[in-house]
Protein backbone atom coordinates (compact mmCIF):
# COMPACT_ATOMS: atom_id res chain seq x y z
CA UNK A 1 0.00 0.00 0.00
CA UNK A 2 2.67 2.10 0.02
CA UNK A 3 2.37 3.92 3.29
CA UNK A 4 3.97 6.51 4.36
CA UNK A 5 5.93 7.00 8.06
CA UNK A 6 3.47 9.27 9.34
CA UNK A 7 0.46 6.77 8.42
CA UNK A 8 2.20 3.91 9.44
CA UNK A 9 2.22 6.12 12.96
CA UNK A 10 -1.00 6.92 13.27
CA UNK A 11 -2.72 3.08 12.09
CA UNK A 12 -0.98 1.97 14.66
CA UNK A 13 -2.00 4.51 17.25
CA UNK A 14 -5.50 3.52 16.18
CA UNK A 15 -5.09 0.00 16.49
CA UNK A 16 -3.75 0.47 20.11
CA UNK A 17 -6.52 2.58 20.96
CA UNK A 18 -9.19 0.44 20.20
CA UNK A 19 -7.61 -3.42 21.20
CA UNK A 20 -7.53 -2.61 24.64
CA UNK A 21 -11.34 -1.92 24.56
CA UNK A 22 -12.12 -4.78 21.73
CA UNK A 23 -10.15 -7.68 23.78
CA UNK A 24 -12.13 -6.10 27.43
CA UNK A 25 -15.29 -7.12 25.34
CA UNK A 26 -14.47 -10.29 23.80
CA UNK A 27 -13.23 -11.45 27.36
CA UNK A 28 -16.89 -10.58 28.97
CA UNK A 29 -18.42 -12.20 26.40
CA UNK A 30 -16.28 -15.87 27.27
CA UNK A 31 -17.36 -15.41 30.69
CA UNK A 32 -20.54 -15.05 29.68
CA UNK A 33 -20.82 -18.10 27.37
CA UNK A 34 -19.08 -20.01 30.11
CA UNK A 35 -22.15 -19.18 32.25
CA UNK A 36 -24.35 -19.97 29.77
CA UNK A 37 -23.15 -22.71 28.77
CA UNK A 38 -23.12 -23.82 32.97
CA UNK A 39 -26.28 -22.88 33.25
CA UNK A 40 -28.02 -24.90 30.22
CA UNK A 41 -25.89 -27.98 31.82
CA UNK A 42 -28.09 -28.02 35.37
CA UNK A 43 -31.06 -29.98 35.58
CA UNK A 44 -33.13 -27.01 36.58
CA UNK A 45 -32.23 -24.43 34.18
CA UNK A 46 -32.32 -20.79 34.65
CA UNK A 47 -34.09 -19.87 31.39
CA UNK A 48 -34.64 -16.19 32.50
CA UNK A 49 -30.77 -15.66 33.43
CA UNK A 50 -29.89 -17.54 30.41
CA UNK A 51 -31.97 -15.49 27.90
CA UNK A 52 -30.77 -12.45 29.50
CA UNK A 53 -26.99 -13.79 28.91
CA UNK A 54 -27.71 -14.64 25.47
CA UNK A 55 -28.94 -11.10 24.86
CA UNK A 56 -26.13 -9.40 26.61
CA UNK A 57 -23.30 -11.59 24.85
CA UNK A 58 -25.36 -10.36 21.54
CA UNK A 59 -24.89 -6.63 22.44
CA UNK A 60 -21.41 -7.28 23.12
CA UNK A 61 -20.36 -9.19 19.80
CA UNK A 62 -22.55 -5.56 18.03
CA UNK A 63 -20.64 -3.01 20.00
CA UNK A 64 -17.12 -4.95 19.20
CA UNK A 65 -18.46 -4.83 15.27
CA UNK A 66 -19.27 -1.43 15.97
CA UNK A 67 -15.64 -0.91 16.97
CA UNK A 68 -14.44 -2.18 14.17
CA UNK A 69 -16.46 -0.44 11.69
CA UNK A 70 -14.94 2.38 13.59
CA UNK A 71 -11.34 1.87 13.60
CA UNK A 72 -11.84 0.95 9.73
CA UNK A 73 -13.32 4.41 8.90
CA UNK A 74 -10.44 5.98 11.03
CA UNK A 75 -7.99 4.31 9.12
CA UNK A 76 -9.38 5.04 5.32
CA UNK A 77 -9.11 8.53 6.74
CA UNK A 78 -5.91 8.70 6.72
CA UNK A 79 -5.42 6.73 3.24
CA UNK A 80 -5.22 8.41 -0.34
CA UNK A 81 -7.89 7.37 -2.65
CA UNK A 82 -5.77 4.59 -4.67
CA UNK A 83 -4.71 2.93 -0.76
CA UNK A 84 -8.53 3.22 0.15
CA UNK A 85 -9.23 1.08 -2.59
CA UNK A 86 -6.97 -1.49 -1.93
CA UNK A 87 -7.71 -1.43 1.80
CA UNK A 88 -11.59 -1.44 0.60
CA UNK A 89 -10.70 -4.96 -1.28
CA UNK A 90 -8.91 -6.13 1.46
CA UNK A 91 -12.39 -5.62 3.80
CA UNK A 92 -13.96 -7.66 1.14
CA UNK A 93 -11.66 -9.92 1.46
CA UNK A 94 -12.11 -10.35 5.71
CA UNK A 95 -11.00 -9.10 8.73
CA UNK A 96 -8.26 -11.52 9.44
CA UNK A 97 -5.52 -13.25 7.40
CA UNK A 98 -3.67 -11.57 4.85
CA UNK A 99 -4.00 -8.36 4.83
CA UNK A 100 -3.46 -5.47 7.71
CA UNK A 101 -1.65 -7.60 10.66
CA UNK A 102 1.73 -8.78 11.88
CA UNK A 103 2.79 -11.09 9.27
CA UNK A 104 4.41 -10.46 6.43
CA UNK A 105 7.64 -8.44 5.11
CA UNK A 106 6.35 -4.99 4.86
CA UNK A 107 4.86 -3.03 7.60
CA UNK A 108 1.06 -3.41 6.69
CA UNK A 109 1.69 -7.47 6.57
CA UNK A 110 0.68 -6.85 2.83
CA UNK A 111 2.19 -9.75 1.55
CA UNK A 112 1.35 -13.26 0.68
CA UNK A 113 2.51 -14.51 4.80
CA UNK A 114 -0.16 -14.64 6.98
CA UNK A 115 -1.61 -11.86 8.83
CA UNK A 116 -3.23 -12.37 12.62
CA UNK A 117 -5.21 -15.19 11.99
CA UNK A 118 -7.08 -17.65 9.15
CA UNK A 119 -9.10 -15.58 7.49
CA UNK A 120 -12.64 -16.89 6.46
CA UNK A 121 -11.31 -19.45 4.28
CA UNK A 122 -8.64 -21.04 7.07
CA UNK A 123 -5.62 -20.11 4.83
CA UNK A 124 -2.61 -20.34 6.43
């Protein structure tokens, strides 16, 4: 993508602002599942606590997509019009594996190595 220093800066200064917040969420949501999932187990089951988990773990997953719609509209911000259309394909493309991450050789992880994960298709 051809960043530049001062982008490179600032996508990761909006990355670090918003993983504290994203990984505080997707840890309240495990311990909720793990209730739920406790819960559903006993022989007398608490449907109103369970419904009311389900609901809250469903609020969580929307505000963490929230977040992310977020942080991508910060970042195509910063972009020129030819790197928002490659980082537009890339959200076609998923969230995860190649693409924006750790992996790779450059310092987007905009190569063919992985990224932070499998991607919807599992590559790896």
């Amino acid at each position: 993508m051809n960043l530049t220093t001062q982008q490179q800066a600032k996508i990761n200064e909006i990355r670090d602002g918003f993983q504290p917040a994203i990984m505080e969420i997707r840890h309240q949501i495990k311990k909720m599942e793990a209730e739920s999932d406790r819960l559903s187990r006993e022989p007398k089951k608490n449907r109103k606590r369970i419904k009311k988990l389900n609901k809250s773990i469903s609020d969580n997953e929307t505000a963490i997509e929230n977040l992310q719609l977020t942080h991508r509209e910060q970042i195509s911000a910063l972009l020129t019009p030819e790197q928002q259309a490659i980082y537009a394909d890339y959200g076609i493309r998923g969230e995860r594996g190649q693409g924006f991450g750790k992996g790779g050789n450059d310092k987007m992880g905009m190569t063919p190595n992985p990224g932070r994960g499998n991607g919807r298709n599992g590559n790896r």
